[in-house]
N, C-alpha and C. Protein backbone atom coordinates (compact mmCIF):
# COMPACT_ATOMS: atom_id res chain seq x y z
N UNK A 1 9.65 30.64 39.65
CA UNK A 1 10.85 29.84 39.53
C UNK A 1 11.65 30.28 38.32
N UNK A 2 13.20 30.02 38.62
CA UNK A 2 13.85 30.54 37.56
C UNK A 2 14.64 29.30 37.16
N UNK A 3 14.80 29.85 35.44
CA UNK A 3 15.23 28.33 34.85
C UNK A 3 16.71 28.58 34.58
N UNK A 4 17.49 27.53 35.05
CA UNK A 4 18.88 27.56 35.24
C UNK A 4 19.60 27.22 33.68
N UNK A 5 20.42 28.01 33.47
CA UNK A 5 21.33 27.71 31.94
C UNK A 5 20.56 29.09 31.45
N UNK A 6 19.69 29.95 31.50
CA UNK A 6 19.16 30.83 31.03
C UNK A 6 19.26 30.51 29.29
N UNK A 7 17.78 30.52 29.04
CA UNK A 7 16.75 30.78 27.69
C UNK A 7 17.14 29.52 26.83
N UNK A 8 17.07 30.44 25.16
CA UNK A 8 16.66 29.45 24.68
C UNK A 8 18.25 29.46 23.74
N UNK A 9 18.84 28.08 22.97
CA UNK A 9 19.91 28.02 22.27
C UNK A 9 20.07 29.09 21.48
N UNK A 10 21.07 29.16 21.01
CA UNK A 10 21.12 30.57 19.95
C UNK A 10 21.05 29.46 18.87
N UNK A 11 20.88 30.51 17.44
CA UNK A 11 19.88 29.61 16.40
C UNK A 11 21.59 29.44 15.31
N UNK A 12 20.92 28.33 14.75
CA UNK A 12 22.30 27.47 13.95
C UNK A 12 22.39 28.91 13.07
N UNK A 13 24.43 28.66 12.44
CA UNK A 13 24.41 29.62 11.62
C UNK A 13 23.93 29.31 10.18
N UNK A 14 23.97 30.37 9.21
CA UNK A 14 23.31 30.24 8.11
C UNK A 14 24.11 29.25 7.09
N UNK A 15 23.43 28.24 6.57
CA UNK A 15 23.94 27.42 5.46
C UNK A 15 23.84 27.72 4.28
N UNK A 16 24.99 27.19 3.46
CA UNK A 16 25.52 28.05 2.30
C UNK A 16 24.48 27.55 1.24
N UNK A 17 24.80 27.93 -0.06
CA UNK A 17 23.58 27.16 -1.05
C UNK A 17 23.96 25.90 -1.88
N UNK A 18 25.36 25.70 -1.60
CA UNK A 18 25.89 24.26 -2.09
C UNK A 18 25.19 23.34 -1.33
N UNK A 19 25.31 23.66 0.15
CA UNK A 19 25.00 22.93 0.86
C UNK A 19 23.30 22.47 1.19
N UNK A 20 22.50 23.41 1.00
CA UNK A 20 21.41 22.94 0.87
C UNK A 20 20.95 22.18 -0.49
N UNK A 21 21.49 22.54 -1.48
CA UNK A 21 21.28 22.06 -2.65
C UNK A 21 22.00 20.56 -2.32
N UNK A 22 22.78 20.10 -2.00
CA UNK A 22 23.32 18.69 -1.24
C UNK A 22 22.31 18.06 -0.40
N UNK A 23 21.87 18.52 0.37
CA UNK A 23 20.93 18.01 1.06
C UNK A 23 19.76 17.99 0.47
N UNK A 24 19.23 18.73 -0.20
CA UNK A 24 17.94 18.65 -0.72
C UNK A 24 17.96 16.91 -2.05
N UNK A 25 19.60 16.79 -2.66
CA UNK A 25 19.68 15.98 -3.75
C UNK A 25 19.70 14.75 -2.86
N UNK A 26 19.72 14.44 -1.55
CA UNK A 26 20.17 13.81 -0.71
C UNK A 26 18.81 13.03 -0.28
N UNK A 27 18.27 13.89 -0.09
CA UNK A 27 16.50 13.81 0.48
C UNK A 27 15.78 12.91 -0.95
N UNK A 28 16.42 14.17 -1.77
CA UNK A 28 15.48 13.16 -3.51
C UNK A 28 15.91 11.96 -3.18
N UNK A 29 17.36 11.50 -3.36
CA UNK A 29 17.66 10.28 -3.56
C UNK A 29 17.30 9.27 -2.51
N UNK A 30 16.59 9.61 -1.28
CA UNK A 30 16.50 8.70 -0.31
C UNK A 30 14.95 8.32 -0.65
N UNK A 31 13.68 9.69 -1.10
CA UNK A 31 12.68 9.20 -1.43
C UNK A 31 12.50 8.32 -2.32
N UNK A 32 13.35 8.65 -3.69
CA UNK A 32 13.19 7.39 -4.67
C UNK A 32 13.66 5.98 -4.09
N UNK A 33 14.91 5.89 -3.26
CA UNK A 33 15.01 4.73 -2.70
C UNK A 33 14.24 4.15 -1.92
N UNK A 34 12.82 4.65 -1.42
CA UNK A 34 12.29 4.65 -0.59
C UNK A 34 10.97 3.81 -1.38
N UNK A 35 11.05 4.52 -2.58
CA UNK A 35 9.60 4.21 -3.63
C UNK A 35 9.97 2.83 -3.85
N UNK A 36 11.09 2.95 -4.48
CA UNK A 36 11.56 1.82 -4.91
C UNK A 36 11.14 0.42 -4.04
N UNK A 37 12.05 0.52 -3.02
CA UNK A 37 11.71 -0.45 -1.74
C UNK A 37 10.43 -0.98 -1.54
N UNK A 38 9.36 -0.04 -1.55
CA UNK A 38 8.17 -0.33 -1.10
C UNK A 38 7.40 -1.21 -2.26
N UNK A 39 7.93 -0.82 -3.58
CA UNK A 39 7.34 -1.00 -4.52
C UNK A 39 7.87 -2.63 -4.68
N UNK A 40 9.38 -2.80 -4.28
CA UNK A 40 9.96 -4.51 -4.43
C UNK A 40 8.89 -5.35 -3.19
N UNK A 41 8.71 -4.29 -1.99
CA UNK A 41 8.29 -4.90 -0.98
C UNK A 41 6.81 -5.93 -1.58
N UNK A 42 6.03 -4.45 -1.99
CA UNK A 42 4.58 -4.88 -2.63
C UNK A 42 4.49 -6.19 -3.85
N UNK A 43 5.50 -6.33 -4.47
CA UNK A 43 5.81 -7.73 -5.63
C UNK A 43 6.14 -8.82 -4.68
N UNK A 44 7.45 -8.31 -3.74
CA UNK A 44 7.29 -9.89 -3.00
C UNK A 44 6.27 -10.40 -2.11
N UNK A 45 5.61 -9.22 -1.60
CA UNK A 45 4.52 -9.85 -0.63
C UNK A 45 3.01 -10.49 -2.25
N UNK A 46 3.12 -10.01 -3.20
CA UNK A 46 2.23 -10.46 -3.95
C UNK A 46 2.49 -11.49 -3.92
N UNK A 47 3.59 -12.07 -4.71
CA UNK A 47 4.21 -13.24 -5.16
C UNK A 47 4.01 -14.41 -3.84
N UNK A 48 4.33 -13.75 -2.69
CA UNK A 48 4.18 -15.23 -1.79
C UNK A 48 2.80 -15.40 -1.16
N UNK A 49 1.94 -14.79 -1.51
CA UNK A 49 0.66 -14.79 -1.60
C UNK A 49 0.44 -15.35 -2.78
N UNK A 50 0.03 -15.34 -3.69
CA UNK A 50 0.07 -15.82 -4.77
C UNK A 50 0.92 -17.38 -4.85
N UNK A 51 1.72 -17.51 -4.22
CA UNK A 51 2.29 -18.50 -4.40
C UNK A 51 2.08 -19.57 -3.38
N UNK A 52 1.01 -19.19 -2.07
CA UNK A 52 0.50 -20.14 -1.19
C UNK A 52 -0.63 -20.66 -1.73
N UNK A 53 -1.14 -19.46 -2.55
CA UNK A 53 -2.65 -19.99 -2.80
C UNK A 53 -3.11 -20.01 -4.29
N UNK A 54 -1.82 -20.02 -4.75
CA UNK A 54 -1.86 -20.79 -6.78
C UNK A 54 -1.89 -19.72 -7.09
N UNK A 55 -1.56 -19.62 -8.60
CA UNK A 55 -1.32 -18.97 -9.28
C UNK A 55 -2.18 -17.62 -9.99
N UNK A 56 -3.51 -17.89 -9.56
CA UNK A 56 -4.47 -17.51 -10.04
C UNK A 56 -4.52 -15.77 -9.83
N UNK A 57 -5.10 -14.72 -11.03
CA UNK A 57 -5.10 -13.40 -11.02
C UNK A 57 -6.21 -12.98 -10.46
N UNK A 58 -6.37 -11.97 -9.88
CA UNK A 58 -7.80 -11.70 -9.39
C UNK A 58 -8.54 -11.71 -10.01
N UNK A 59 -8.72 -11.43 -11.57
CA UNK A 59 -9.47 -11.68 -12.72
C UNK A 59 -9.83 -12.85 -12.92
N UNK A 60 -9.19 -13.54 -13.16
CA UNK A 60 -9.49 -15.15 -13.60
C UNK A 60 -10.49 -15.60 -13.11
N UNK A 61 -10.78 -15.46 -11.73
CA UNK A 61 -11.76 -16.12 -11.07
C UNK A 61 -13.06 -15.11 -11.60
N UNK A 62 -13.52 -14.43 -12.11
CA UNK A 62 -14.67 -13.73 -12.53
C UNK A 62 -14.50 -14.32 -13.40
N UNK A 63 -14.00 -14.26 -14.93
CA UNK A 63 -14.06 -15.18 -15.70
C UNK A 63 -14.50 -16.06 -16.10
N UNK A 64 -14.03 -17.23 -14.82
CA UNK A 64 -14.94 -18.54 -14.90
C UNK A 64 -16.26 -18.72 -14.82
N UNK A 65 -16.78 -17.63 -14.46
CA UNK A 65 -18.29 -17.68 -13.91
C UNK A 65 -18.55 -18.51 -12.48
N UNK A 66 -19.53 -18.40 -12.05
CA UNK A 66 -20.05 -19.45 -11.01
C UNK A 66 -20.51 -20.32 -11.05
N UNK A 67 -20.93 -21.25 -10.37
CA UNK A 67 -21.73 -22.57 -10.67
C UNK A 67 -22.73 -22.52 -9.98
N UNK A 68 -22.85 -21.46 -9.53
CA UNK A 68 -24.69 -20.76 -8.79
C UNK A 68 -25.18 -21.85 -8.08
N UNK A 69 -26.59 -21.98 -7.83
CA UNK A 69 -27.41 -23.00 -6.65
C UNK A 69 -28.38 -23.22 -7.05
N UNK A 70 -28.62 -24.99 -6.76
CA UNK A 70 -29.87 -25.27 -6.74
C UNK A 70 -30.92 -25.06 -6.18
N UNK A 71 -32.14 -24.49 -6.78
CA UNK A 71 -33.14 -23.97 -5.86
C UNK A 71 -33.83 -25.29 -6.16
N UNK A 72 -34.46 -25.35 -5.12
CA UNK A 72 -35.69 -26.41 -5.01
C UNK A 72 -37.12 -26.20 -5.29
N UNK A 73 -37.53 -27.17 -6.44
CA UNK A 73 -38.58 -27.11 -6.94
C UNK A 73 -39.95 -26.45 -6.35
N UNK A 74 -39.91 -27.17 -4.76
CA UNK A 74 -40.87 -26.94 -4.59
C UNK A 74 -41.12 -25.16 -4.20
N UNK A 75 -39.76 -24.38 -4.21
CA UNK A 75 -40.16 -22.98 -3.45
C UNK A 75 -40.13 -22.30 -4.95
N UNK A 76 -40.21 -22.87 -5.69
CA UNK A 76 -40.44 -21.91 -7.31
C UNK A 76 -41.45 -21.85 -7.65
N UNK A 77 -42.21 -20.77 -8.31
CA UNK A 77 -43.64 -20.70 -8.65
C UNK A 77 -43.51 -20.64 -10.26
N UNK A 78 -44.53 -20.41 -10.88
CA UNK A 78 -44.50 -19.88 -12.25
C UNK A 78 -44.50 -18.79 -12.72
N UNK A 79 -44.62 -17.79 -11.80
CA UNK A 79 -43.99 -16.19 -12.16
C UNK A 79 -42.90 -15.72 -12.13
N UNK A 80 -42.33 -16.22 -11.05
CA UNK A 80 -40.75 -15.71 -10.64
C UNK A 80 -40.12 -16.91 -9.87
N UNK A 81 -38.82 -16.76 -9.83
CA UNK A 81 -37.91 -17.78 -9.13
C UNK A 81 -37.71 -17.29 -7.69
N UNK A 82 -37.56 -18.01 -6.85
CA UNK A 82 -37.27 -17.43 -5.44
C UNK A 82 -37.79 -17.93 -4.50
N UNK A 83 -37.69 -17.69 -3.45
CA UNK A 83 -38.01 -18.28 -1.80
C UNK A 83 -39.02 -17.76 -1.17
């Protein structure tokens, strides 16, 4: 079978070096806008997390320590603690 319109496009002409240098400053400026964004994104999603479930830092709660468990007398021996 033969393919109708024959082959393949002819290839774009050559771009000047203003012009890639434009595009390339173009590309920078869209990644930093890009960092940026993600980076406001990541504070507000902290913040309303943080703000459903108090104020508290992930640290803080190590801090406090635990208030651990009562073991029951009778499964404790006099060598070691435990079950």
């Amino acid at each position: 079978m033969c393919s109708i319109g024959g082959g393949s496009p002819p290839p774009p002409p050559p771009e000047s070096e203003e012009s890639k240098q434009r595009r390339k400053q173009m590309r920078d400026n869209e990644q930093q806008d890009r960092e940026v964004q993600k980076e406001e994104d990541l504070q507000r999603r902290i913040a309303s997390f943080y703000g459903t479930r108090g104020r508290n830092s992930l640290l803080s709660a190590a801090a406090r320590g635990g208030s651990g468990f009562k073991l029951d007398s009778s499964l404790m021996s006099k060598d070691k603690l435990g079950a």
